[in-house]
Protein backbone atom coordinates (compact mmCIF):
# COMPACT_ATOMS: atom_id res chain seq x y z
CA UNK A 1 -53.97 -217.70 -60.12
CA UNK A 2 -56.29 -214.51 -60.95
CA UNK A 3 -56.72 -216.30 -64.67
CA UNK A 4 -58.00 -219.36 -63.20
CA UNK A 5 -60.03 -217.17 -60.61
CA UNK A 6 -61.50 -215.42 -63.33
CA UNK A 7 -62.47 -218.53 -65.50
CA UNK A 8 -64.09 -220.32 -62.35
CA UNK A 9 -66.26 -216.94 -61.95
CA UNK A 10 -67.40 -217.21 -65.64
CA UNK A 11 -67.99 -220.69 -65.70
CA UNK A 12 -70.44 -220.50 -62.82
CA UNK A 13 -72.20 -217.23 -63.90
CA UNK A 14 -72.90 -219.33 -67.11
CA UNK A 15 -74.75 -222.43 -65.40
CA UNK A 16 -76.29 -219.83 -63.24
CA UNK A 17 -77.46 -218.08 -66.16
CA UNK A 18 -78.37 -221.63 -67.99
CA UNK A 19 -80.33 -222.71 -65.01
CA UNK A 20 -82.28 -219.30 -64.70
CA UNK A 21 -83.23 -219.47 -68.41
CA UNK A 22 -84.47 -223.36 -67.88
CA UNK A 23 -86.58 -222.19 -64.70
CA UNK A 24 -87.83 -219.56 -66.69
CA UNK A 25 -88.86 -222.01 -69.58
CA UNK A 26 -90.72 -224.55 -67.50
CA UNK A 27 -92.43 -222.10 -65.95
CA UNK A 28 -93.72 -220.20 -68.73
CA UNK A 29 -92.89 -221.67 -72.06
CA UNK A 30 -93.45 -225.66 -72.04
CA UNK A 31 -96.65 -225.30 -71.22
CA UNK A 32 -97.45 -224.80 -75.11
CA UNK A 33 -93.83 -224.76 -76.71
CA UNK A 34 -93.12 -228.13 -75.14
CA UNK A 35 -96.08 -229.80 -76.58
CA UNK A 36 -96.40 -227.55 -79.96
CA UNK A 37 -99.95 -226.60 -78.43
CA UNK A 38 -102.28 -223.77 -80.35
CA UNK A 39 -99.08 -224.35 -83.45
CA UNK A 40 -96.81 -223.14 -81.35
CA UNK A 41 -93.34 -224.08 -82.22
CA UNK A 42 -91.78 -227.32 -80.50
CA UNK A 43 -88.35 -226.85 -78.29
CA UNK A 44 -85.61 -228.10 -80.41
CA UNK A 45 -87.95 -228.56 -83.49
CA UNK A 46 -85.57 -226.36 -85.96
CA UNK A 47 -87.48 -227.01 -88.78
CA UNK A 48 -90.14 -225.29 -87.13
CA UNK A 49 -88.28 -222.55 -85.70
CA UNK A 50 -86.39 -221.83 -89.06
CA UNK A 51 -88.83 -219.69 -90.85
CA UNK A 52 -89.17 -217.83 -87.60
CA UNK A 53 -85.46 -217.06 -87.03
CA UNK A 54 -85.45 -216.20 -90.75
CA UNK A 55 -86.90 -213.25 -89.26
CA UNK A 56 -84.46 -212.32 -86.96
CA UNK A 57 -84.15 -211.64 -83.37
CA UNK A 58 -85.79 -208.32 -82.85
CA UNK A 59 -88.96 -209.41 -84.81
CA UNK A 60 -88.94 -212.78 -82.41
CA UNK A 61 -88.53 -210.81 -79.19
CA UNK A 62 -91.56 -208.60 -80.59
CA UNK A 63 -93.50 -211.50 -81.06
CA UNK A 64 -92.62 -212.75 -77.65
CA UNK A 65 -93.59 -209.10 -76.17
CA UNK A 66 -96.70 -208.08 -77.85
CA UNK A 67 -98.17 -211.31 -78.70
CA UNK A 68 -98.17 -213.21 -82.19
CA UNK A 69 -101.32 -215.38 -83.35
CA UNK A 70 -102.75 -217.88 -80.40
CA UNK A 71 -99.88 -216.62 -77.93
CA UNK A 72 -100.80 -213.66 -75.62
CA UNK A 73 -98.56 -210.91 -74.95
CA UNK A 74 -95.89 -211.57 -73.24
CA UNK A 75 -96.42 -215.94 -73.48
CA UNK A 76 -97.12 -216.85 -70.00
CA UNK A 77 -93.95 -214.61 -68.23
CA UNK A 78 -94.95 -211.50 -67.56
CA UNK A 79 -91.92 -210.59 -65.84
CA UNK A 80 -89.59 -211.15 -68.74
CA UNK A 81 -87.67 -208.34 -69.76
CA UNK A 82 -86.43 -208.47 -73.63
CA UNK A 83 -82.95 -209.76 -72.48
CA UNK A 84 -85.13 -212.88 -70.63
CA UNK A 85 -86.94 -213.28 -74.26
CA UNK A 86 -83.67 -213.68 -76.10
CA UNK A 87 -82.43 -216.24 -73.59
CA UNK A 88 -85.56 -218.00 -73.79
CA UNK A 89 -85.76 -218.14 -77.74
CA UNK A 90 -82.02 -219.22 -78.00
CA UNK A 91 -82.67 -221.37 -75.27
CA UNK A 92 -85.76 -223.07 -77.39
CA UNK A 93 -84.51 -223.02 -80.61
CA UNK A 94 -81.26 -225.30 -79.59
């Protein structure tokens, strides 16, 4: 009973965690990432987002941070921490 207990737990915390990323997205990232505005990289466009990942992760959540060509520090979500970056790239590059 505690296994199944445990699973139900993790299965929620994960479409919690899925939603919060997606709220997070259409409020800061679609805006330009959802229309490829100022070159930015489509969602789900993995062509485009292949040289980027070719980077790695670190370098991407960087970019994300500090700014990279016609995107401002931090995009448009100034609260993000580096964990809500991550999400947010995986979540775009999917």
């Amino acid at each position: 009973m505690r296994n199944i207990l445990a699973v139900l737990l993790l299965s929620a915390t994960a479409t919690v965690a899925h939603a919060g990323v997606e709220e997070k997205y259409n409020q800061s990232c679609t805006f330009c990432h959802g229309t490829g505005a100022a070159g930015a990289p489509k969602t789900g466009d993995k062509a485009a987002w292949e040289p980027r990942m070719k980077q790695g992760m670190d370098t991407m959540v960087k970019h994300a941070r500090e700014g990279i060509n016609a995107m401002p520090p931090k995009g448009m979500c100034n609260d993000c921490s580096d964990e809500d970056f991550r999400a947010l790239i995986e979540y775009m590059t999917k």
